[in-house]
N, C-alpha and C. Protein backbone atom coordinates (compact mmCIF):
# COMPACT_ATOMS: atom_id res chain seq x y z
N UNK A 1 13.42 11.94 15.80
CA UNK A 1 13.17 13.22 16.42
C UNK A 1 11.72 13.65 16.21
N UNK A 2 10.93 13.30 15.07
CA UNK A 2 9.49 13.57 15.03
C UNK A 2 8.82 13.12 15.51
N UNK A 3 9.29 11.42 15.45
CA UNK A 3 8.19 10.83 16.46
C UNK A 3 8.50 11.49 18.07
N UNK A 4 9.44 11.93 18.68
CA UNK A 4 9.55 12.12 20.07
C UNK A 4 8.53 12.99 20.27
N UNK A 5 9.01 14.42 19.19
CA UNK A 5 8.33 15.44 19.77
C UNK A 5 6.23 15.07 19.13
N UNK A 6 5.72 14.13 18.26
CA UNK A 6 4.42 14.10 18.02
C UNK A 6 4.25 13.14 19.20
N UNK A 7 5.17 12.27 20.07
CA UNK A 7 4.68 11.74 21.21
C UNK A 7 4.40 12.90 22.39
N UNK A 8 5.48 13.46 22.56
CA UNK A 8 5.35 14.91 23.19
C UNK A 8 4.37 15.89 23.45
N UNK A 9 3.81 16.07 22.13
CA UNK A 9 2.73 16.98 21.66
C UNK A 9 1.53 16.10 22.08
N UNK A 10 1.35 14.73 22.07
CA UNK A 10 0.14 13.97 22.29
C UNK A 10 -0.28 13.80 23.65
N UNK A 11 1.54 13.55 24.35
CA UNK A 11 0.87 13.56 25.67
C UNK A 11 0.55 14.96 26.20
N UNK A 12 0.76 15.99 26.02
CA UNK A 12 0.61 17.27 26.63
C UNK A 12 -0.84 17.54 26.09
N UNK A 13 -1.48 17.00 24.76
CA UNK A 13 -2.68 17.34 24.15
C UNK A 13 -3.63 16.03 25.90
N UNK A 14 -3.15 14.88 25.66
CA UNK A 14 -3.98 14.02 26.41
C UNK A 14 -4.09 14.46 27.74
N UNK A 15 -3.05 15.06 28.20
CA UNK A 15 -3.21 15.82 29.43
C UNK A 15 -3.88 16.63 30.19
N UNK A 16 -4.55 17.50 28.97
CA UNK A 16 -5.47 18.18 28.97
C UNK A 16 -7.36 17.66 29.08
N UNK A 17 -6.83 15.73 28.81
CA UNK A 17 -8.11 15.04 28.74
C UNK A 17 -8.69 15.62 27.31
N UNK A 18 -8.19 15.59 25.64
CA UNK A 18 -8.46 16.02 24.64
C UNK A 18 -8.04 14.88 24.07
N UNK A 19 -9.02 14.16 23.18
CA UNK A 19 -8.29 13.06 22.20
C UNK A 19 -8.59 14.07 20.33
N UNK A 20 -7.70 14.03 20.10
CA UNK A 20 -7.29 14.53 18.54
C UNK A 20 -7.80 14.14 17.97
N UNK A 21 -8.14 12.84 17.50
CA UNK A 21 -9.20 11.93 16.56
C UNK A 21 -9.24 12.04 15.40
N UNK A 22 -7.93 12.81 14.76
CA UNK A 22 -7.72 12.20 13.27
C UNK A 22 -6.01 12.87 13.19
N UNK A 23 -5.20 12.74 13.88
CA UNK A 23 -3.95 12.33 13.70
C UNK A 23 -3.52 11.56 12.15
N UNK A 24 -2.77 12.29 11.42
CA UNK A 24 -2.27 11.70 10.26
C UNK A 24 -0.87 13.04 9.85
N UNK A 25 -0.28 12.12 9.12
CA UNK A 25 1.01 13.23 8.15
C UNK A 25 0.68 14.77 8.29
N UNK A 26 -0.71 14.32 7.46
CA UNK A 26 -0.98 15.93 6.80
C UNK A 26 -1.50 16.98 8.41
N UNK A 27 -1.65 16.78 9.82
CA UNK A 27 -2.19 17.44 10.92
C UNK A 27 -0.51 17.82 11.04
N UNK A 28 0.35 17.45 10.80
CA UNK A 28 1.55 17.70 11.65
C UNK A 28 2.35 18.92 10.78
N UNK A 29 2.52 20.03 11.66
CA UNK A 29 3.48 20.77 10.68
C UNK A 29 5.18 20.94 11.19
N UNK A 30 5.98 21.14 10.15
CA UNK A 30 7.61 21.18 10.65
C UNK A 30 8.15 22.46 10.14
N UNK A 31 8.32 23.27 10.95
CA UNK A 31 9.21 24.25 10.98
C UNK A 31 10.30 23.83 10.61
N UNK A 32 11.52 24.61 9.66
CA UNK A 32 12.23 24.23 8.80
C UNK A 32 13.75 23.84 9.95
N UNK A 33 13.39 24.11 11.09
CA UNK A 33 14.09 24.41 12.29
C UNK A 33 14.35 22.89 12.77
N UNK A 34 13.16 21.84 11.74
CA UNK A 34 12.61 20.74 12.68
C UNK A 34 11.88 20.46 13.41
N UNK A 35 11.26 21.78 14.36
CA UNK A 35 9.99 21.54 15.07
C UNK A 35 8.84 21.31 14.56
N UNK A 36 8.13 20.45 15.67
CA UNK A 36 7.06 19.80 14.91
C UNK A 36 5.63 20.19 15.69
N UNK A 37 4.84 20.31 15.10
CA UNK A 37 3.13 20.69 16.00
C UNK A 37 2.14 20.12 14.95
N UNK A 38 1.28 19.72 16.11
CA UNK A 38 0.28 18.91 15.98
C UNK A 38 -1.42 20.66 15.62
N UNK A 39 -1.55 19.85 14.49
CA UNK A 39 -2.66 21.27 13.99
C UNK A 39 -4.17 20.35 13.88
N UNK A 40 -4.73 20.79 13.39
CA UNK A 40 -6.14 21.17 13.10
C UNK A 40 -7.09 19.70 14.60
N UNK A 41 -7.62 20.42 15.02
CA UNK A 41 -8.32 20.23 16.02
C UNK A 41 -9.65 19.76 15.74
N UNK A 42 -9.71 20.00 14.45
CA UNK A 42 -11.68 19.87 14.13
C UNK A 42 -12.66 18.78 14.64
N UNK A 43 -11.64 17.75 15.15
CA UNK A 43 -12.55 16.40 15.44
C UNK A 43 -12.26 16.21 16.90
N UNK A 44 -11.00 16.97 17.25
CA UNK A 44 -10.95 17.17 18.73
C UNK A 44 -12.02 16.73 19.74
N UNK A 45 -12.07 16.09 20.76
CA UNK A 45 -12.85 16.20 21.75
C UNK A 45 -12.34 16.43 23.04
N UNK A 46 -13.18 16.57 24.16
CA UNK A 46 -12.55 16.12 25.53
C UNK A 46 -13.41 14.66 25.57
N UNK A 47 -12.26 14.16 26.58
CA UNK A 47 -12.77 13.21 27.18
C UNK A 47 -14.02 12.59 27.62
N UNK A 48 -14.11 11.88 27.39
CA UNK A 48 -15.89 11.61 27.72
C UNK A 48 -15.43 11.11 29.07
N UNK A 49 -17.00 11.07 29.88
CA UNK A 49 -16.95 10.32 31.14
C UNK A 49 -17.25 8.71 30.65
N UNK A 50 -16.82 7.90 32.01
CA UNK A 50 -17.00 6.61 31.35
C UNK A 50 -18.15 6.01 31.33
N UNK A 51 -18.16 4.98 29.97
CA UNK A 51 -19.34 4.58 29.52
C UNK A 51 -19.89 5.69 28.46
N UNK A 52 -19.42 6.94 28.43
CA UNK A 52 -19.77 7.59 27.47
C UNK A 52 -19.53 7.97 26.11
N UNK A 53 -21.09 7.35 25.07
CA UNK A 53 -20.33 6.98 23.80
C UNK A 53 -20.21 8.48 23.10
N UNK A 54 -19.34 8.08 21.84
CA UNK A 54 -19.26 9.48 21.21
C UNK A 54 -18.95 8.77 19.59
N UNK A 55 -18.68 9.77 18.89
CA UNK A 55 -19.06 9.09 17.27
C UNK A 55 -18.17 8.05 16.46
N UNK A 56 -18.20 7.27 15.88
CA UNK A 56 -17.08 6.43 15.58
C UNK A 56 -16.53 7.07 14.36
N UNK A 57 -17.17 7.41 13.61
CA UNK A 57 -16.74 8.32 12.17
C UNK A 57 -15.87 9.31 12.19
N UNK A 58 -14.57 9.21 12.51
CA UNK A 58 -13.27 10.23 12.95
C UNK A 58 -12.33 9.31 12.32
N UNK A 59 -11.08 10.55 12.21
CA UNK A 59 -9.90 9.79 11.78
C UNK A 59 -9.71 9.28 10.31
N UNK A 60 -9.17 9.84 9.58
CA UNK A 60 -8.69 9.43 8.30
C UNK A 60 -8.37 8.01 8.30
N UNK A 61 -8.91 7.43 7.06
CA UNK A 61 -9.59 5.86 7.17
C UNK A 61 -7.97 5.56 7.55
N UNK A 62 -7.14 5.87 6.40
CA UNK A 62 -5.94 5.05 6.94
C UNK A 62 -5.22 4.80 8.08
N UNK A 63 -5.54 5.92 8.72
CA UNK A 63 -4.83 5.74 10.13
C UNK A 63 -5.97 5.58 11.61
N UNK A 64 -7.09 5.27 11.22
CA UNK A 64 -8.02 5.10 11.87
C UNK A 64 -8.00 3.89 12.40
N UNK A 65 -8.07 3.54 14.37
CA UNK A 65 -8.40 2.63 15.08
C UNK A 65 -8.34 1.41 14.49
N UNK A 66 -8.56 -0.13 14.86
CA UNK A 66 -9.46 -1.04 14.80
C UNK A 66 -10.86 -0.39 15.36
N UNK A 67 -10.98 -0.29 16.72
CA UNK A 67 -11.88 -0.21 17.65
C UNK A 67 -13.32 1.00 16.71
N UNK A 68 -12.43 2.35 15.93
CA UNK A 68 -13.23 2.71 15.00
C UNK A 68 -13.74 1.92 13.75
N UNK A 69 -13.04 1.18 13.75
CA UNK A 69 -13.63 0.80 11.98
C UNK A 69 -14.37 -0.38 12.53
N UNK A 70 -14.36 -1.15 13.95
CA UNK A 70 -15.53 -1.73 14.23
C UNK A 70 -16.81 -0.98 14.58
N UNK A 71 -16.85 0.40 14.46
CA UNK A 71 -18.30 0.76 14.93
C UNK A 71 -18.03 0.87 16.53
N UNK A 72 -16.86 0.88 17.10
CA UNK A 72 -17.01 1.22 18.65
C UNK A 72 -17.42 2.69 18.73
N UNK A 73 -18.20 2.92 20.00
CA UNK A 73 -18.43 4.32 20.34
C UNK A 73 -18.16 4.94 21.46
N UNK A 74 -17.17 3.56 22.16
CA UNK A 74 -16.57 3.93 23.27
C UNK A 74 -15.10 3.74 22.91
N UNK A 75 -14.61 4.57 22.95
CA UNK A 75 -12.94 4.87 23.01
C UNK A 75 -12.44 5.66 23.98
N UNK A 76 -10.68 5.80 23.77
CA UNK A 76 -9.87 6.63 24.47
C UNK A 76 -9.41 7.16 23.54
N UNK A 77 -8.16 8.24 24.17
CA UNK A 77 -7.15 8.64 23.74
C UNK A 77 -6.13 7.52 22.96
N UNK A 78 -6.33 6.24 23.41
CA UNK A 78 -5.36 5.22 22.35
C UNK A 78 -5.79 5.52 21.05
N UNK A 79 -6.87 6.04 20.68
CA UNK A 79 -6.93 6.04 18.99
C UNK A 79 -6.06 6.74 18.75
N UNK A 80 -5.47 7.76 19.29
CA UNK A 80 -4.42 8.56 19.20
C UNK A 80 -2.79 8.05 18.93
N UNK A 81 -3.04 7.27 19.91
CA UNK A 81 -1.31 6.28 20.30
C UNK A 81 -1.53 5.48 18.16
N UNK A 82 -2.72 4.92 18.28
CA UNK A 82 -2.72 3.51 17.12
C UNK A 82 -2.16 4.89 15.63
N UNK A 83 -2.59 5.99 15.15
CA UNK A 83 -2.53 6.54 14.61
C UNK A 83 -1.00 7.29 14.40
N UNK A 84 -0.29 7.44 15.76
CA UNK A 84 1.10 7.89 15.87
C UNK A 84 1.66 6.47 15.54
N UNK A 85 1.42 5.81 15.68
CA UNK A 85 2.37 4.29 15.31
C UNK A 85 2.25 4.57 13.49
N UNK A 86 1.31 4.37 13.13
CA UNK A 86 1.22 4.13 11.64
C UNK A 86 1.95 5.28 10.99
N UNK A 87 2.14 6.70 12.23
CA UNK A 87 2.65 7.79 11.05
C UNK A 87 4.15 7.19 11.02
N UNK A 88 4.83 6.70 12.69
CA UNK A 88 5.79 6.35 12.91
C UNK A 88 6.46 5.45 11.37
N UNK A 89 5.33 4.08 11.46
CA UNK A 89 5.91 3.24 10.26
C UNK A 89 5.99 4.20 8.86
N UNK A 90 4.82 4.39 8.49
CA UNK A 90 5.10 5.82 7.32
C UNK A 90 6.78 6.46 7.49
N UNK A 91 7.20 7.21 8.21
CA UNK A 91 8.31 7.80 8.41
C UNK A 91 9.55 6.53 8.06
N UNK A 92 9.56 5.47 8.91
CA UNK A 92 10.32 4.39 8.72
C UNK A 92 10.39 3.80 6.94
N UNK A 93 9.07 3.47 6.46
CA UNK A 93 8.54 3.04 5.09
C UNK A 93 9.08 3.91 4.33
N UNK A 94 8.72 5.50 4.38
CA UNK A 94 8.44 6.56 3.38
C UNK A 94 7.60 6.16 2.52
N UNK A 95 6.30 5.80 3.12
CA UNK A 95 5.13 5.79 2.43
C UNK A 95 4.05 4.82 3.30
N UNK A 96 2.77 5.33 2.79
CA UNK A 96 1.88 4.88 3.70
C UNK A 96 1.83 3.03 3.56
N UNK A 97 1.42 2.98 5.13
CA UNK A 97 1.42 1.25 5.40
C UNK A 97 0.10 0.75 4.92
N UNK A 98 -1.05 1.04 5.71
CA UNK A 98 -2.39 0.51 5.16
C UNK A 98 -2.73 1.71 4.29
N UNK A 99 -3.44 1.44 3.17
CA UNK A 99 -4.24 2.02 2.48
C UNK A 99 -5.48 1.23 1.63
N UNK A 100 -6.51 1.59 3.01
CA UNK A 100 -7.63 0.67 2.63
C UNK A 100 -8.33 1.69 1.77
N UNK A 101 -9.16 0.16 0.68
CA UNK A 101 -10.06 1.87 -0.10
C UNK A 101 -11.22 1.65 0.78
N UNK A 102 -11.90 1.03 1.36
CA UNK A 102 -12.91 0.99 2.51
C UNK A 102 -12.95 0.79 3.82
N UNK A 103 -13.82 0.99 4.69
CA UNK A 103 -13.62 0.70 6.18
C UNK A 103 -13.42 -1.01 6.37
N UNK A 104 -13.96 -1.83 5.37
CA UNK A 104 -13.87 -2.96 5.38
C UNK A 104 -12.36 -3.75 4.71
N UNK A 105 -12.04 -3.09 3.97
CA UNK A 105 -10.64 -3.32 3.22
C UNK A 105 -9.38 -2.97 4.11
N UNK A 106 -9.68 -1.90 4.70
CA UNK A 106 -9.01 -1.64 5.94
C UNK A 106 -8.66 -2.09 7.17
N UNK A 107 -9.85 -2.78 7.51
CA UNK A 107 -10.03 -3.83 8.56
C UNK A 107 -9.13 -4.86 8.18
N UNK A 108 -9.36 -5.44 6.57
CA UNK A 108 -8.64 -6.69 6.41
C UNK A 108 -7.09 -6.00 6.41
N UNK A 109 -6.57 -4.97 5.46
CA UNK A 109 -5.43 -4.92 5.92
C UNK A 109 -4.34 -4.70 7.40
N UNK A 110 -5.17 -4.36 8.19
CA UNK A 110 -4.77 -4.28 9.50
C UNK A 110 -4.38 -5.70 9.86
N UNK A 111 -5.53 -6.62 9.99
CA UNK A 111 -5.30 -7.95 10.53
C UNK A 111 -4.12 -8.55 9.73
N UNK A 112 -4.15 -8.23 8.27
CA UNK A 112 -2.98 -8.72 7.47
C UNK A 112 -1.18 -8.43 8.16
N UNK A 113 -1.75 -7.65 8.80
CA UNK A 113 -0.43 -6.41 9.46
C UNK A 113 -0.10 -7.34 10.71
N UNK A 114 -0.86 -6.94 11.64
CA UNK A 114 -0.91 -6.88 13.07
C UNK A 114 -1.16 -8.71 13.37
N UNK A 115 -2.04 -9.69 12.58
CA UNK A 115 -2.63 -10.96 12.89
C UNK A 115 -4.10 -10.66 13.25
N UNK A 116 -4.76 -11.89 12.88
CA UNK A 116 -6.38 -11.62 13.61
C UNK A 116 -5.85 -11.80 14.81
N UNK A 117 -7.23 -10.89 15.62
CA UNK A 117 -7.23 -10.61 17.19
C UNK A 117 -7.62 -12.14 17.82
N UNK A 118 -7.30 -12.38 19.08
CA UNK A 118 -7.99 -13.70 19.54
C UNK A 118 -8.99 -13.25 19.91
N UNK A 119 -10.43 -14.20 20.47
CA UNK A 119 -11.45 -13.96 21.36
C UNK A 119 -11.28 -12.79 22.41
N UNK A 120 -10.17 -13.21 23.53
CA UNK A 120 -9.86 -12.18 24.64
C UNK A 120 -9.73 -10.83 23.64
N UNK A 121 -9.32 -10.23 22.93
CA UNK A 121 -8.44 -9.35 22.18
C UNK A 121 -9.81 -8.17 21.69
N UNK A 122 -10.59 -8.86 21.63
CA UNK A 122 -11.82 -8.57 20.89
C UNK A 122 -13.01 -8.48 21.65
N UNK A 123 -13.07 -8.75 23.06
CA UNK A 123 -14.07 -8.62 24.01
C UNK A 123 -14.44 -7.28 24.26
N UNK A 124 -13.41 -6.28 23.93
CA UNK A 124 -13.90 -4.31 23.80
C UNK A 124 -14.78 -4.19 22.81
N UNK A 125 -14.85 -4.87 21.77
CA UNK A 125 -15.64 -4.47 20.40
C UNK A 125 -17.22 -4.43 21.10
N UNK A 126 -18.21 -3.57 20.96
CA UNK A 126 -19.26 -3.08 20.82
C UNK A 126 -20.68 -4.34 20.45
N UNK A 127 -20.05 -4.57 19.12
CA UNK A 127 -20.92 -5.52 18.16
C UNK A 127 -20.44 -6.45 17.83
N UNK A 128 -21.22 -7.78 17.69
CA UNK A 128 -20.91 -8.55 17.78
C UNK A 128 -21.15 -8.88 15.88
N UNK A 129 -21.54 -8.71 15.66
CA UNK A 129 -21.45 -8.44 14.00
C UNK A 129 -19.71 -8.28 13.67
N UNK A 130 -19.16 -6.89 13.92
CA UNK A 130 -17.43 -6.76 13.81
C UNK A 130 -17.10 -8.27 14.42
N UNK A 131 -17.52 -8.74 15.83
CA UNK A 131 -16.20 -9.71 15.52
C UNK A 131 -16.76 -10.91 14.68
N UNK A 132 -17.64 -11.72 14.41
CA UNK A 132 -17.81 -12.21 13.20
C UNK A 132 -16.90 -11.88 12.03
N UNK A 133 -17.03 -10.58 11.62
CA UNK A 133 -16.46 -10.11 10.49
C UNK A 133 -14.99 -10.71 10.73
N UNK A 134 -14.77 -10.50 11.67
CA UNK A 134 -13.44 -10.29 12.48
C UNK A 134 -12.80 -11.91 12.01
N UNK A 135 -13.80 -12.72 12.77
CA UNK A 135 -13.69 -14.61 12.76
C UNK A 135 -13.15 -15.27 11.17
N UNK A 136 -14.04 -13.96 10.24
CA UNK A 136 -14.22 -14.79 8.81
C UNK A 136 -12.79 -14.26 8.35
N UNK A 137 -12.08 -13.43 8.94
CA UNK A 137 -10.71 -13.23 8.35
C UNK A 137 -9.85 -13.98 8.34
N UNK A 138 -8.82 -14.38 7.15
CA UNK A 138 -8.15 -15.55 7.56
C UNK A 138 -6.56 -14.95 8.88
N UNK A 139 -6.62 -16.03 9.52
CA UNK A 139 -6.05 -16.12 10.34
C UNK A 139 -4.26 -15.74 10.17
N UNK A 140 -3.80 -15.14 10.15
CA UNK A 140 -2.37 -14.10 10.02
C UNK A 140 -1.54 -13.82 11.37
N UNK A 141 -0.29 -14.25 11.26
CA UNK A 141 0.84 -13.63 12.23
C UNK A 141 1.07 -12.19 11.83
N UNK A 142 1.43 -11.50 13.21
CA UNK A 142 1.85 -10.07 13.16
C UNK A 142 3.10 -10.26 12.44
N UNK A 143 2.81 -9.37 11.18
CA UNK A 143 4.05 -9.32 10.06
C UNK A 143 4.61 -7.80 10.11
N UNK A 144 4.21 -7.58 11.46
CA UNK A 144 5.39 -6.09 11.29
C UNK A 144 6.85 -6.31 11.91
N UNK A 145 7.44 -6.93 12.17
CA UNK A 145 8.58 -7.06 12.25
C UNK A 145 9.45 -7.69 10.88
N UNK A 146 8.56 -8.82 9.89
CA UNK A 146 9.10 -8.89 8.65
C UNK A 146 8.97 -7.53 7.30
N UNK A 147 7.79 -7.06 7.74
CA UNK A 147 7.55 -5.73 6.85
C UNK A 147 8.52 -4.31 7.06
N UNK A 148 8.48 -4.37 8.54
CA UNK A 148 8.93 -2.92 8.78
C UNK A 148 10.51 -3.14 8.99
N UNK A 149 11.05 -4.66 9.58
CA UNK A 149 12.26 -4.46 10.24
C UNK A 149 13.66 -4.01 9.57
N UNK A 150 13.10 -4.45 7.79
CA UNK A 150 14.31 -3.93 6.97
C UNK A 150 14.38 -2.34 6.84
N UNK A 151 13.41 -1.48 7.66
CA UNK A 151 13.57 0.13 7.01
C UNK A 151 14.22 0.58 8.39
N UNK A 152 14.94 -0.51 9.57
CA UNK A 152 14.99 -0.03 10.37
C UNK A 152 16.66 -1.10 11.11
N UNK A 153 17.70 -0.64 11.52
CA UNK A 153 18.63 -1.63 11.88
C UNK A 153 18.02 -1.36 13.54
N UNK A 154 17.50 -0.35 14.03
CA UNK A 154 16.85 -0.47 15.74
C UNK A 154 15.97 -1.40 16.46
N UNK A 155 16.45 -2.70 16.81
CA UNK A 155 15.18 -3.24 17.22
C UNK A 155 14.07 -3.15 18.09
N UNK A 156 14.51 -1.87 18.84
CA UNK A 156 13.49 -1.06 19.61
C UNK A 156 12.56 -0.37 19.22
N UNK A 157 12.67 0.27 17.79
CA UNK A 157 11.97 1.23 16.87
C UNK A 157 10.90 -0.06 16.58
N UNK A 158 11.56 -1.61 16.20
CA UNK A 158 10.10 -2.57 15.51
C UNK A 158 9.09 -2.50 17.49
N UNK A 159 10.09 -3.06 17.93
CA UNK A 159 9.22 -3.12 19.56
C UNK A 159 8.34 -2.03 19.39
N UNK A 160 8.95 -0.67 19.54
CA UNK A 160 7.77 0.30 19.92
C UNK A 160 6.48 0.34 18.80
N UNK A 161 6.51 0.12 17.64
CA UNK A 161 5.60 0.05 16.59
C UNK A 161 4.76 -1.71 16.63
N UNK A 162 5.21 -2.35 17.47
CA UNK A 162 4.52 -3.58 17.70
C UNK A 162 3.28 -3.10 18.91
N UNK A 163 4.05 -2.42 19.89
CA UNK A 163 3.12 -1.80 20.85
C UNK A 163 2.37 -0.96 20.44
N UNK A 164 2.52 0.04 19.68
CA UNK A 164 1.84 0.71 19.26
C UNK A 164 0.41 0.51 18.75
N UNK A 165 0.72 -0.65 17.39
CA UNK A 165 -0.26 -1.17 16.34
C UNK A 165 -0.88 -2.50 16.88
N UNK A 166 -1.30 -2.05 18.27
CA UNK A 166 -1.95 -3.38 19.13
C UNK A 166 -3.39 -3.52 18.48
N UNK A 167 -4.15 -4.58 18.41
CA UNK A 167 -5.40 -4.74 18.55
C UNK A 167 -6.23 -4.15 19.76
N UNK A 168 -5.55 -4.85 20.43
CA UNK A 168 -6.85 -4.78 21.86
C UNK A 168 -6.07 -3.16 22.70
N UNK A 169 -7.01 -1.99 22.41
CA UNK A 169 -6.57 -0.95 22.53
C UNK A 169 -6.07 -0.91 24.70
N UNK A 170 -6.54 -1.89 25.44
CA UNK A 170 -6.48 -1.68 26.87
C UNK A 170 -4.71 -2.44 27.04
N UNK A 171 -4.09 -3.01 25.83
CA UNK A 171 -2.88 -3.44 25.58
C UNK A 171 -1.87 -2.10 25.27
C-alpha cells in the first residue's frame, strides 16, 4: 500500500515535469490513517529542456542513481523511479539495501546488486573515466532476486524491483 500510493505521489509530482531528487524513507510521511506524502522539496527541480545539464550532487548517497554517482548531468525523472525501488526493497528487507560509505563504495555495491552494466548499458554515462571505473569492477549477476526473493512469496514484487533497480536508466 506505500509503495502504490509513493508511486502515485511520483507520478502526479512528474506530471507536473518536477523531478524530487532525493527521495528516501525519511521525505515520506504516514498519517497514522496510512496515508502517505511525499515532503521536503529542497532539491526539487523542473524539468530541464533537453540536453540540459543540471547538478549531479542530489539525492542521499544511498538511494542515489547510478547515472548520479557517475557524474551524469543529464538526467530524468528516473532518478526518481531508481530511488522508489530501493525504498520499495527497504520496506520488503526492513532495512536499508546499499549502504555505501562513499560515492565510490556505492557504485561498487550497486553493481554487486544489480551486475556490472554491459557496454550498450553504459553508453548514457557522460565520462568516460565512470565507465572505466565501471570495466575494473568485477563482473556480477543481478542478485536481487536471490537477496530480496526470501522477504517476499510475490514474484511480481522481485519483477517490479528488478525493473526498477535498472542500470541503464532509458530501460
Amino acid at each position: 500500500y506505500f509503495l502504490y500510493q509513493m508511486l502515485r505521489g511520483l507520478k502526479w509530482i512528474h506530471s507536473g515535469n518536477v523531478i524530487h531528487r532525493d527521495l528516501k524513507p525519511s521525505n515520506l510521511l504516514v498519517k497514522s490513517n496510512c496515508d502517505l506524502a511525499i515532503c521536503d522539496f529542497g532539491l526539487a527541480r523542473g524539468v530541464p529542456e533537453k540536453g540540459a545539464e543540471m547538478t549531479d550532487y542530489v539525492q542521499t548517497r544511498w538511494y542515489r542513481a547510478p547515472e548520479l554517482l557517475c557524474d551524469n548531468q543529464l538526467y530524468d525523472k528516473k532518478v526518481d523511479v531508481w530511488g522508489a525501488g530501493l525504498i520499495f526493497a527497504e520496506l520488503l528487507r526492513r532495512e536499508p539495501v546499499l549502504q555505501g560509505k562513499d560515492y565510490f563504495d556505492q557504485l561498487e555495491k550497486i553493481v554487486r546488486l544489480i551486475g556490472r552494466p554491459s557496454e550498450d548499458d553504459m553508453k548514457h554515462l557522460q565520462y568516460e573515466t565512470a565507465r572505466k571505473a565501471l570495466r575494473r569492477m568485477r563482473n556480477t549477476k543481478n542478485q536481487i532476486r536471490s537477496l530480496l526473493g526470501r522477504h517476499t512469496d510475490n514474484p511480481l514484487a522481485i519483477d517490479l524491483l528488478e525493473k526498477m533497480l535498472t542500470f541503464n536508466p532509458m530501460k
